[in-house]
C-alpha atoms as a PDB file:
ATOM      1  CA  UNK A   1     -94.103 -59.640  67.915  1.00  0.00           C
ATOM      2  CA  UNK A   2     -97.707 -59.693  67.446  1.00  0.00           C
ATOM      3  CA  UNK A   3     -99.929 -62.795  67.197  1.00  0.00           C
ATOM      4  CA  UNK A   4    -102.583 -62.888  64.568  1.00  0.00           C
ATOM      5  CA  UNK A   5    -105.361 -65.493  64.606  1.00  0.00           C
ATOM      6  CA  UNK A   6    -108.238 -65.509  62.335  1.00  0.00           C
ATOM      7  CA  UNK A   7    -112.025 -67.000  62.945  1.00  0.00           C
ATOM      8  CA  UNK A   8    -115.048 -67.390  61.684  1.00  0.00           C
ATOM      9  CA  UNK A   9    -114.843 -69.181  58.578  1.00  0.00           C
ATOM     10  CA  UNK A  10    -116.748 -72.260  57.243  1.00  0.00           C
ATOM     11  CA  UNK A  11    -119.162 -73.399  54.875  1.00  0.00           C
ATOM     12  CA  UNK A  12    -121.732 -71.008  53.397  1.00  0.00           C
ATOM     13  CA  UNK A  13    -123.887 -71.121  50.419  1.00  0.00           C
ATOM     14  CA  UNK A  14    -123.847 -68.912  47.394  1.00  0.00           C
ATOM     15  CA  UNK A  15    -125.222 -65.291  48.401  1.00  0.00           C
ATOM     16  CA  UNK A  16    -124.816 -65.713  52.253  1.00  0.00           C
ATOM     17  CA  UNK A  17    -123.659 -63.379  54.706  1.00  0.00           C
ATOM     18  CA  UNK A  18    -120.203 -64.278  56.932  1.00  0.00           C
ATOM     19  CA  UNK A  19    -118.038 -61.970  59.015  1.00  0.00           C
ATOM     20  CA  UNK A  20    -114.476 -63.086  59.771  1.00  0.00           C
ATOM     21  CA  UNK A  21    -112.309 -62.121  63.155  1.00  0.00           C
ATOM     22  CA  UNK A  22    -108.927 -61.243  63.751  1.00  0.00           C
ATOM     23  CA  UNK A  23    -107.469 -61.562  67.029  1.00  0.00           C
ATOM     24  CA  UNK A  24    -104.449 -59.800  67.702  1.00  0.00           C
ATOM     25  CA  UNK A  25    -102.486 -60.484  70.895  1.00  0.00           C
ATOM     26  CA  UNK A  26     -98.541 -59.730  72.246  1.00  0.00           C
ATOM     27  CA  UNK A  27     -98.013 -56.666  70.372  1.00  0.00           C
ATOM     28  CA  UNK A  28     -98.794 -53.382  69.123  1.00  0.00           C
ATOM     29  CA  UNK A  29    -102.159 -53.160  67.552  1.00  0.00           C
ATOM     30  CA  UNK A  30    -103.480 -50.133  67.034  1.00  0.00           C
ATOM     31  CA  UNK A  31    -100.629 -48.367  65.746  1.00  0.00           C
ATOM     32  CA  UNK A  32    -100.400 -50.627  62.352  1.00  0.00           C
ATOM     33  CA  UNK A  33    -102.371 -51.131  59.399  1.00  0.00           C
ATOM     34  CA  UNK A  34    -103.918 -54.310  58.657  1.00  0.00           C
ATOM     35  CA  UNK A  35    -105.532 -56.518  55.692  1.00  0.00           C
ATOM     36  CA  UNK A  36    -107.311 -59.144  54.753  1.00  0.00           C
ATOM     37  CA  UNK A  37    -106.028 -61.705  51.702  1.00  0.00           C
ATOM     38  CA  UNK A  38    -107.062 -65.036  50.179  1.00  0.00           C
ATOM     39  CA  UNK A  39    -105.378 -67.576  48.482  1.00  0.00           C
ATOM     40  CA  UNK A  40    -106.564 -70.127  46.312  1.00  0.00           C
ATOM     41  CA  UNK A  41    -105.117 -73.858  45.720  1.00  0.00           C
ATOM     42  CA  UNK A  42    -102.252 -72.754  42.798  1.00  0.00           C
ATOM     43  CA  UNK A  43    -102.485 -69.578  42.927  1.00  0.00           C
ATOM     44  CA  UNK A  44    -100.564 -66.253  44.784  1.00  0.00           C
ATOM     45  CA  UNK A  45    -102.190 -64.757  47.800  1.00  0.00           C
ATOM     46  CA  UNK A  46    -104.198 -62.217  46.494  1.00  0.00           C
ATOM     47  CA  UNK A  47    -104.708 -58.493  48.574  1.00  0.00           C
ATOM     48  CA  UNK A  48    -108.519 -58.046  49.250  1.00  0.00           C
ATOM     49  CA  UNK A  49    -109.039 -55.004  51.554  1.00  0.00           C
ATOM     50  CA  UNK A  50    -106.417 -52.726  53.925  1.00  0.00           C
ATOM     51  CA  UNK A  51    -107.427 -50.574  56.742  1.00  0.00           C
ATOM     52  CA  UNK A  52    -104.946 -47.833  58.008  1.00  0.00           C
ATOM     53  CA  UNK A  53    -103.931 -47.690  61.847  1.00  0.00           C
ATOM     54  CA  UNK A  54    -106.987 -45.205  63.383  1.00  0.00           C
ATOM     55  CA  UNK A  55    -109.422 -47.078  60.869  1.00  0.00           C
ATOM     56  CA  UNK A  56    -110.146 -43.767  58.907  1.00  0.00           C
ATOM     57  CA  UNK A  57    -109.511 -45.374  55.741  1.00  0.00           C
ATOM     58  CA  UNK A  58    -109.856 -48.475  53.971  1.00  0.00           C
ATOM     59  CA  UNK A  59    -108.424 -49.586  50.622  1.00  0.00           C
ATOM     60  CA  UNK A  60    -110.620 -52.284  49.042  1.00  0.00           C
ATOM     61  CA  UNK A  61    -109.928 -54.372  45.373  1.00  0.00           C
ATOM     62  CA  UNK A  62    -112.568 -55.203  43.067  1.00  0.00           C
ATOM     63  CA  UNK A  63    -113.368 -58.182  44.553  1.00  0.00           C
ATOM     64  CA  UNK A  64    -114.457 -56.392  47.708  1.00  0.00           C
ATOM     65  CA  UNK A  65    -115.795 -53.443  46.543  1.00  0.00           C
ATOM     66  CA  UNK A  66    -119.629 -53.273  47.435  1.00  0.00           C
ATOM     67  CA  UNK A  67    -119.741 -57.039  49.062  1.00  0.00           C
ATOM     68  CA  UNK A  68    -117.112 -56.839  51.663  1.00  0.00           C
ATOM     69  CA  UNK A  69    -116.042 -54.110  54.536  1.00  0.00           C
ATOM     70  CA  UNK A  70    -113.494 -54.548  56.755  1.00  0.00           C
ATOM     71  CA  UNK A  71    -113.359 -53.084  59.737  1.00  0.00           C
ATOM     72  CA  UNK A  72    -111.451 -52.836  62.929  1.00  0.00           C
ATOM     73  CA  UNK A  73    -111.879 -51.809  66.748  1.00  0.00           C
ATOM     74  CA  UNK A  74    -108.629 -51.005  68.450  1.00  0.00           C
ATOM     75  CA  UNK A  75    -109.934 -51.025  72.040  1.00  0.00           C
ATOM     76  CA  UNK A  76    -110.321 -55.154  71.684  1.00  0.00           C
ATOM     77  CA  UNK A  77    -107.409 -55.689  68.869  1.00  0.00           C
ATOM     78  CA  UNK A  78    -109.613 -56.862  66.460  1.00  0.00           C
ATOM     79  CA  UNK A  79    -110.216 -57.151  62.982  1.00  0.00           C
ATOM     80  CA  UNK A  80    -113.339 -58.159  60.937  1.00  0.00           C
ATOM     81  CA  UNK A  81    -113.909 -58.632  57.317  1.00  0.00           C
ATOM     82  CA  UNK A  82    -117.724 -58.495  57.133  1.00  0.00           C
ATOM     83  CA  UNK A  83    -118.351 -60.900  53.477  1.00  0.00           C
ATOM     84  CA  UNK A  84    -121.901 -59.982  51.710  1.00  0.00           C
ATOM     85  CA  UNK A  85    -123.713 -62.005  48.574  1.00  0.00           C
ATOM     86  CA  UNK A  86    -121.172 -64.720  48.949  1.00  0.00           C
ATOM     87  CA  UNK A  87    -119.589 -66.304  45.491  1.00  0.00           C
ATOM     88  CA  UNK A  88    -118.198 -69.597  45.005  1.00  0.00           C
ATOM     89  CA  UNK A  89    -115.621 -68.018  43.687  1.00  0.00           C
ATOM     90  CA  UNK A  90    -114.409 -66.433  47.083  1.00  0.00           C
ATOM     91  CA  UNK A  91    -114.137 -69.646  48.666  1.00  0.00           C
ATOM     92  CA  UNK A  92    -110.326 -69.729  49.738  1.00  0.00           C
ATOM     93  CA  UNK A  93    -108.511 -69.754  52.961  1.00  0.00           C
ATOM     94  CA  UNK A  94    -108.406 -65.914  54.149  1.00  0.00           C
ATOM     95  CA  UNK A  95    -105.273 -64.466  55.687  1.00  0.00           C
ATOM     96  CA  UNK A  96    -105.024 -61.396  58.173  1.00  0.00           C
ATOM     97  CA  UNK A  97    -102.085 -59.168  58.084  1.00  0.00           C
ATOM     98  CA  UNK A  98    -100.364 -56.791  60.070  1.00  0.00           C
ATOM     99  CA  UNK A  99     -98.301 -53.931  57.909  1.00  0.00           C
ATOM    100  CA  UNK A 100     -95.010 -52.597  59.523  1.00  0.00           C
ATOM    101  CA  UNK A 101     -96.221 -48.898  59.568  1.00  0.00           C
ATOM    102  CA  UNK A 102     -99.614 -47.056  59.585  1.00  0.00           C
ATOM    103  CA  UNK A 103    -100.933 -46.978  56.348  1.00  0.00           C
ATOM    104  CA  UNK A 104    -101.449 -49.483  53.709  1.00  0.00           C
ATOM    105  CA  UNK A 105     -98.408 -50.315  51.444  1.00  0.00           C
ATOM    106  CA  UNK A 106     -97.696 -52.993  48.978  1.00  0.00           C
ATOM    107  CA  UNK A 107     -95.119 -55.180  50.080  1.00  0.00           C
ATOM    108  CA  UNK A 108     -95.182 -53.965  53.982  1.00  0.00           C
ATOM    109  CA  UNK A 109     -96.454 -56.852  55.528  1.00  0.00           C
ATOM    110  CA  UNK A 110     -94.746 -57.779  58.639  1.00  0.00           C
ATOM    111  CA  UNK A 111     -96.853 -60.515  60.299  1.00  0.00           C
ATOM    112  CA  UNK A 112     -99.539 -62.760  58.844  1.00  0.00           C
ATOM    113  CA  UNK A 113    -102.223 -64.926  60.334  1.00  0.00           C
ATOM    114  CA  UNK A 114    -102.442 -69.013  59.987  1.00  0.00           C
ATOM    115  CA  UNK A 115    -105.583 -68.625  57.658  1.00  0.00           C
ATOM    116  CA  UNK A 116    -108.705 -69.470  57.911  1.00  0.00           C
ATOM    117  CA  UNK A 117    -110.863 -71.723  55.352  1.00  0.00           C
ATOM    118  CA  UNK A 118    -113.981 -70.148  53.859  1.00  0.00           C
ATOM    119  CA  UNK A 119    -115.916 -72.545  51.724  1.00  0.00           C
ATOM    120  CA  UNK A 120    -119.058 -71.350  49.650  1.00  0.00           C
ATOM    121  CA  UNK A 121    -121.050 -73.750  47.684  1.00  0.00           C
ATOM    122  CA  UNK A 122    -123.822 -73.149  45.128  1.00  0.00           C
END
């Protein structure tokens, strides 16, 4: 089963720039969709953005939409979530996830990431 583990978090200030990595090792990569989440202290992990298997399309929430882009390069098993204009409001620990089949699905996740902590003050 594949191994997920996420870097490049910290602490930013409000309306800074910070790309996160996920590298994927002992399994199939490029033949599974992946995603990026958050979760917040008391509340549910929350989707952010998707990408499908080739990386021809990306599914992004509200929250992403025009600040973040994920992105992905298959050669190297890796997976980036590129944050823009930074809000305290995104600080939360950031999960990657692998989906069972090629495209993005609610509810497919098969493998998740430890997290990583992303902290932006004002």
């Amino acid at each position: 089963q594949v191994q997920l583990e996420e870097s490049g978090g910290g602490v930013v200030q409000a309306g800074d720039s910070l790309r996160l990595s996920c590298a994927a090792s002992g399994g199939a990569f490029a033949d599974y969709a992946m995603a990026w989440f958050r979760q917040t202290p008391g509340k549910e992990r929350e989707f952010v953005t998707g990408i499908t298997a080739t990386g021809e399309s990306t599914v992004s929430t509200n929250v992403a939409k025009g600040r973040f882009t994920i992105s992905r390069d298959n050669t190297k098993n890796v997976l980036y979530l590129q944050m823009t204009s930074l809000k305290p409001e995104d600080t939360a620990v950031y999960y990657c996830a692998q989906y069972k089949n090629r495209l993005v699905a609610p509810g497919q996740i098969n493998t998740w990431g430890r997290g990583i902590q992303v902290i932006v003050s004002a």
